[in-house]
N, C-alpha and C. Protein backbone atom coordinates (compact mmCIF):
# COMPACT_ATOMS: atom_id res chain seq x y z
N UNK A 1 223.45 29.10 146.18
CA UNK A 1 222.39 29.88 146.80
C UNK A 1 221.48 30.49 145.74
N UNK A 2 222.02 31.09 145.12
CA UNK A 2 221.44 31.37 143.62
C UNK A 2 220.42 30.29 142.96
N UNK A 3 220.66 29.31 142.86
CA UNK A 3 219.59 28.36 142.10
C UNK A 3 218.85 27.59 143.23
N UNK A 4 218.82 28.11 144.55
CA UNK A 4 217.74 27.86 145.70
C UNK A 4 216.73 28.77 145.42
N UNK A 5 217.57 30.39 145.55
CA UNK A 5 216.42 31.71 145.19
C UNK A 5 215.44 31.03 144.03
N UNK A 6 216.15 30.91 142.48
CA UNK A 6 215.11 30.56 141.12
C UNK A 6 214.24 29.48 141.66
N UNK A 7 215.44 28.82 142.40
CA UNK A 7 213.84 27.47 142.76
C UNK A 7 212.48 28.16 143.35
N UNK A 8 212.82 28.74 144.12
CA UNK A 8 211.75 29.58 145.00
C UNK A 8 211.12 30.22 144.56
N UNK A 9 211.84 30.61 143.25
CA UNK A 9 211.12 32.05 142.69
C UNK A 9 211.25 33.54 143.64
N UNK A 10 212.51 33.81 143.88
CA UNK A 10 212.85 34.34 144.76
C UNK A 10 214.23 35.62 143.98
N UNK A 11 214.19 36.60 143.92
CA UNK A 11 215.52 37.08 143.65
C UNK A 11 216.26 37.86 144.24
N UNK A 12 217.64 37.10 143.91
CA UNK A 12 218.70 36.99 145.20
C UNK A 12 218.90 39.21 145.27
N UNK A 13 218.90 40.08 144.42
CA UNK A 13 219.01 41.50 144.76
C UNK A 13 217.57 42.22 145.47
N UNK A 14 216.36 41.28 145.67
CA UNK A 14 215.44 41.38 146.73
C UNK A 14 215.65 41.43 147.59
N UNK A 15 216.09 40.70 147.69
CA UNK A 15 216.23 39.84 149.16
C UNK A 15 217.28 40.46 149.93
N UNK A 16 218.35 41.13 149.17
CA UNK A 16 219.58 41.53 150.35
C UNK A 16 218.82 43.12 150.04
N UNK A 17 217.88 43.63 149.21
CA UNK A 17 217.78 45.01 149.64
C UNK A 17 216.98 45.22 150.78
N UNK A 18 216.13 43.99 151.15
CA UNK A 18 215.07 43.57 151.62
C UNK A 18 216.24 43.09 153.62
N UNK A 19 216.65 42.45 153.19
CA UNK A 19 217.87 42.64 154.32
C UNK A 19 218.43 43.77 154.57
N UNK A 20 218.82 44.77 153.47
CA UNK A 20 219.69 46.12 154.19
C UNK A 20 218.42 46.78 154.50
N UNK A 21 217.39 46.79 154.37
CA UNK A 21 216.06 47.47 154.79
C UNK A 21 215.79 47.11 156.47
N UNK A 22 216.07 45.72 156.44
CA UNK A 22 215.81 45.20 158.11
C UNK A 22 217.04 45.94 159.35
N UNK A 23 218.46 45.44 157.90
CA UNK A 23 219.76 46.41 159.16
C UNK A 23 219.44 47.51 159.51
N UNK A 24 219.03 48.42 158.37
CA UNK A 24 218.74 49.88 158.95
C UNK A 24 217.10 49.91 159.80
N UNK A 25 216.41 49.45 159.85
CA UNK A 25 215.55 49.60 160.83
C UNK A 25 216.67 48.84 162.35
N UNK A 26 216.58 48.22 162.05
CA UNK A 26 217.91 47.28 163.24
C UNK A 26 218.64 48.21 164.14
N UNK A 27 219.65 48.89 163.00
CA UNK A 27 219.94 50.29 163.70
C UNK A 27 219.15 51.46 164.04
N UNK A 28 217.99 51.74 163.38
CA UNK A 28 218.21 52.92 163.73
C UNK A 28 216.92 52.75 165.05
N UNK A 29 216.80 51.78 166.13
CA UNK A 29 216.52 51.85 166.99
C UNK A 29 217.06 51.99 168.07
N UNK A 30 216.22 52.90 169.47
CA UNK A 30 216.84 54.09 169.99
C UNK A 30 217.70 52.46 171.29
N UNK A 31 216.59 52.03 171.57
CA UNK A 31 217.02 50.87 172.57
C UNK A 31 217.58 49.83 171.12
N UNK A 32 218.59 48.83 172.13
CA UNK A 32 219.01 47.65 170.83
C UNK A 32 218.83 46.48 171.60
N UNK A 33 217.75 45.81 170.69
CA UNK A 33 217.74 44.08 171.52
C UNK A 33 218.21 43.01 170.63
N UNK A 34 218.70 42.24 171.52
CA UNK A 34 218.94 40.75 170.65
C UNK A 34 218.46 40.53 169.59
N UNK A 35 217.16 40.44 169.93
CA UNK A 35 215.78 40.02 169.04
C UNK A 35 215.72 40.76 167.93
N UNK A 36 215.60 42.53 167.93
CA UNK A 36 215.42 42.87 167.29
C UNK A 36 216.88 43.04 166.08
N UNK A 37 218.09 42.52 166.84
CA UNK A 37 219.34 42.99 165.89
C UNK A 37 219.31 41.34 165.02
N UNK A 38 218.51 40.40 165.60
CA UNK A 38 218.55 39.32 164.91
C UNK A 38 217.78 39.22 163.37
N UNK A 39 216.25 39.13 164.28
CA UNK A 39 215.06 39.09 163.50
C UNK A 39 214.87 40.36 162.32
N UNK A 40 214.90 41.56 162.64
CA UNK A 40 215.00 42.66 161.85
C UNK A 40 215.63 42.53 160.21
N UNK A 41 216.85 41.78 160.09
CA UNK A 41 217.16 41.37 158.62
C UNK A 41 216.59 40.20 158.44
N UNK A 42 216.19 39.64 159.20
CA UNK A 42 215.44 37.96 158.55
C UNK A 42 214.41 38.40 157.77
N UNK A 43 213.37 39.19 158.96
CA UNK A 43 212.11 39.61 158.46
C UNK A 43 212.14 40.79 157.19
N UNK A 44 212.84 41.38 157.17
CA UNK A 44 213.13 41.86 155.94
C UNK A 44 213.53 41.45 154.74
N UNK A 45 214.28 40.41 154.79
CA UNK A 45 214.75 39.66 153.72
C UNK A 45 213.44 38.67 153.59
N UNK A 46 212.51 38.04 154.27
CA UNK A 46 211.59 37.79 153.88
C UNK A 46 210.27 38.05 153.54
N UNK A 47 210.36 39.02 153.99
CA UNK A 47 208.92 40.41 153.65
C UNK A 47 208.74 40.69 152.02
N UNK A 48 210.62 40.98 151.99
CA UNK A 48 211.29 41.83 150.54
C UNK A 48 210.58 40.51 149.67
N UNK A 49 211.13 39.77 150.21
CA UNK A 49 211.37 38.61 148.95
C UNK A 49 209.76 37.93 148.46
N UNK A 50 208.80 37.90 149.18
CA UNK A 50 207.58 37.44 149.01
C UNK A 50 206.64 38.58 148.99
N UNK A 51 207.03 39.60 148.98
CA UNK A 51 205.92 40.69 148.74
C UNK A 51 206.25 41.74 148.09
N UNK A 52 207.24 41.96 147.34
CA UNK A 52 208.38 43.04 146.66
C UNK A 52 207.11 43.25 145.39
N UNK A 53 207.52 41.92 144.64
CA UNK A 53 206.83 42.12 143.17
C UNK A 53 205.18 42.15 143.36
N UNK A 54 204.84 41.69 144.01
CA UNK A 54 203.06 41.82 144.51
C UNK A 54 202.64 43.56 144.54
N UNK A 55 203.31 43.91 145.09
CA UNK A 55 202.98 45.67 146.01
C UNK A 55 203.65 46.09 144.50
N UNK A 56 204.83 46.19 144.05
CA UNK A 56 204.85 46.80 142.45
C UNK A 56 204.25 46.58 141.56
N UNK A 57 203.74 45.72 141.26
CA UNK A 57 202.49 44.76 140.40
C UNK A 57 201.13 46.11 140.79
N UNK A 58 200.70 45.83 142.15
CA UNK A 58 199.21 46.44 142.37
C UNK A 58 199.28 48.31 142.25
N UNK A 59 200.90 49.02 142.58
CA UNK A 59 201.41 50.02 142.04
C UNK A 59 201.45 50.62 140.93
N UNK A 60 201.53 49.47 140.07
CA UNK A 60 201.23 50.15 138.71
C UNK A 60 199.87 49.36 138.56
N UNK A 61 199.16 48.94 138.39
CA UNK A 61 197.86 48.20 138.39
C UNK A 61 197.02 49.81 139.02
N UNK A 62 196.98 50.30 140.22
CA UNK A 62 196.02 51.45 140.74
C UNK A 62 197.02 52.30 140.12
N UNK A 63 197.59 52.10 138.81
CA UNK A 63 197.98 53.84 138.76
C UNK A 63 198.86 54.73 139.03
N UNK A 64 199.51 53.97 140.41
CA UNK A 64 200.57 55.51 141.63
C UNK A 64 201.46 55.65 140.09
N UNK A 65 202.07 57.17 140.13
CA UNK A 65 203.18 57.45 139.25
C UNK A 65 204.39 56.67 139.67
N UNK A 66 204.31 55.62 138.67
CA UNK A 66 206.19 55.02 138.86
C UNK A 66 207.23 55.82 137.91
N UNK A 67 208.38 55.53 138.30
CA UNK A 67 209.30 56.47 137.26
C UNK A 67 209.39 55.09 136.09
N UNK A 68 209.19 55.95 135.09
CA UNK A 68 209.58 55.28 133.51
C UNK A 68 211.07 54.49 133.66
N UNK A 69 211.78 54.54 134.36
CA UNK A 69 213.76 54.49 134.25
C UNK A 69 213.54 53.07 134.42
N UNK A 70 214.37 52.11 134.58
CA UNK A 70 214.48 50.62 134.87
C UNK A 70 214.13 50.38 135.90
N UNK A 71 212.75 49.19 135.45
CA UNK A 71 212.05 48.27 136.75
C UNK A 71 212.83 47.79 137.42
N UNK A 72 214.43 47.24 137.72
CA UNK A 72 215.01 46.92 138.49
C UNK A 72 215.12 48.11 139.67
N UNK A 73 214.83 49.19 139.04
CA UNK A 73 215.54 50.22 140.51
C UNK A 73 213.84 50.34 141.19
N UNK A 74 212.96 50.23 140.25
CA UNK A 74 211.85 50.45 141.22
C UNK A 74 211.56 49.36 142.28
N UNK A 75 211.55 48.48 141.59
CA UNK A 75 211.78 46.94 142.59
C UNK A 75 212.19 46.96 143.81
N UNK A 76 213.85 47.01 143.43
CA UNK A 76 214.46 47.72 144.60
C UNK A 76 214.71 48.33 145.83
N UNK A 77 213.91 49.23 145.14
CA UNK A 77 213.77 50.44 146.13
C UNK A 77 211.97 49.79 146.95
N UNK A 78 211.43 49.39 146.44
CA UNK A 78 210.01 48.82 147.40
C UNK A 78 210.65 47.55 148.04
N UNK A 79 211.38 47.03 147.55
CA UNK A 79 212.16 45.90 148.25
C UNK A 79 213.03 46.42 150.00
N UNK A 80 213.15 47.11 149.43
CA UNK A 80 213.72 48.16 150.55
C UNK A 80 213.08 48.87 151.50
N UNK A 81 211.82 49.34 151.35
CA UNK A 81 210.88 50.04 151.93
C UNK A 81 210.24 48.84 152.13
N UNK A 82 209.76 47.79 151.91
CA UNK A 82 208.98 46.48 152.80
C UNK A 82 209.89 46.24 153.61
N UNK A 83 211.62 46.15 153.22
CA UNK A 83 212.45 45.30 154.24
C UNK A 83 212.15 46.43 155.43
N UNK A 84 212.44 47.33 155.55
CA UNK A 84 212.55 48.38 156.49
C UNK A 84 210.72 48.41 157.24
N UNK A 85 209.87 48.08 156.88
CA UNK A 85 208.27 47.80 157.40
C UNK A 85 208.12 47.06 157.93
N UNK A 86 208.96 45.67 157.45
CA UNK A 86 208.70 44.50 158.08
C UNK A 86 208.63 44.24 159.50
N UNK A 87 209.55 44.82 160.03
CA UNK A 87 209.77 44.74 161.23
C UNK A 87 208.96 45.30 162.58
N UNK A 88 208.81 46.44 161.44
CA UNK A 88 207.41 47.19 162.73
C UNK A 88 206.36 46.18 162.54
N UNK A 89 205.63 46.33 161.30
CA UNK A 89 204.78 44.73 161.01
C UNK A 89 205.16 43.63 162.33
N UNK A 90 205.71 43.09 162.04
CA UNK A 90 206.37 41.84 163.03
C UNK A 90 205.93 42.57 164.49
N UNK A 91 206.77 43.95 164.86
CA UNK A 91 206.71 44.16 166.60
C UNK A 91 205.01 44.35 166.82
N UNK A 92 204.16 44.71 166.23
CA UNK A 92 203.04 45.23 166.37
C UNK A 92 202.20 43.74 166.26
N UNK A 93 202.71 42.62 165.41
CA UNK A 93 202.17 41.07 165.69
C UNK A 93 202.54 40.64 167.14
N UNK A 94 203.92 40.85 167.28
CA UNK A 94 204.45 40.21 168.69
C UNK A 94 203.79 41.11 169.92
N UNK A 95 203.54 41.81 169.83
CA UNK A 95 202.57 42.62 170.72
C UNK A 95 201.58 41.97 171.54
N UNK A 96 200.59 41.99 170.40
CA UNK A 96 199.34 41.56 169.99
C UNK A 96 199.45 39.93 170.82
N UNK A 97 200.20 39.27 170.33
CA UNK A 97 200.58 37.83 170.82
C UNK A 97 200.70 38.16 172.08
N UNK A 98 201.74 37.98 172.65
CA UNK A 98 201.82 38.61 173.78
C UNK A 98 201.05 39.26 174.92
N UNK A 99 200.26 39.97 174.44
CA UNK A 99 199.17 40.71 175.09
C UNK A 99 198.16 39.64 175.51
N UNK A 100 197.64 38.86 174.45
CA UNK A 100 196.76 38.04 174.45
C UNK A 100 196.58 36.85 174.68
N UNK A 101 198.21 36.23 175.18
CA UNK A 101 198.39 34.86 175.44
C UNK A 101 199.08 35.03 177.22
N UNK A 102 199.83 36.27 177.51
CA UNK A 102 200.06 36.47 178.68
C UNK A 102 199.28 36.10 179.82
N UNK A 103 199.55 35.50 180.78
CA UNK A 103 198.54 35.37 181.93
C UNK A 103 198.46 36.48 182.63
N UNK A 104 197.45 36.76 182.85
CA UNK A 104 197.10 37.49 184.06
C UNK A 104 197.63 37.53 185.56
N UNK A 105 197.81 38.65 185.85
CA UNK A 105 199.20 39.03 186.95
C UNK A 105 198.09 38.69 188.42
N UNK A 106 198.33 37.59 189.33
CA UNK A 106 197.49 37.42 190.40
C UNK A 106 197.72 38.00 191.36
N UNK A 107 196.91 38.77 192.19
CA UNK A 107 196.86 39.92 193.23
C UNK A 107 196.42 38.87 194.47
């Protein structure tokens, strides 16, 4: 699995912070659906993993104060905070879909 991630350009402690980011959004919703106990770590683990280093990149690029301590924990931790976004991201797409592809209710 490991030399799938490098193929990808992908790294494998992204990706599962990027997953425990999706569980805890997963849980900490008040209703629990299928969907969302499914999709919630997917989309996190793929949010994390393709947008982790981009958003830390443009972070220090505009400036925000990062802590000096090891780029692995800052990583991390935004890996974590996308996994946990992702998902609202996602419900607020499926919405939108939904809304706009639904037929109209005939009276």
């Amino acid at each position: 699995m490991h030399d799938l991630f490098d193929l990808l350009g992908i790294k494998g402690p992204v990706v599962a912070a990027g997953l425990a980011g999706g569980v805890l959004r997963a849980l900490s919703r008040h209703r629990y659906k299928l969907r969302e106990m499914v999709a919630s770590p997917i989309c996190g683990a793929l949010a994390a993993a393709y947008l982790t280093l981009p958003v830390v990149s443009y972070a220090r690029i505009t400036g925000l104060p990062m802590p000096d301590l090891a780029d692995d924990t800052t990583t991390l931790a935004a890996a974590f905070l996308i996994g946990v976004c992702a998902m609202w991201i996602s419900d607020v797409l499926f919405e939108f879909v939904v809304r706009r592809f639904k037929p109209a209710p005939e009276e």
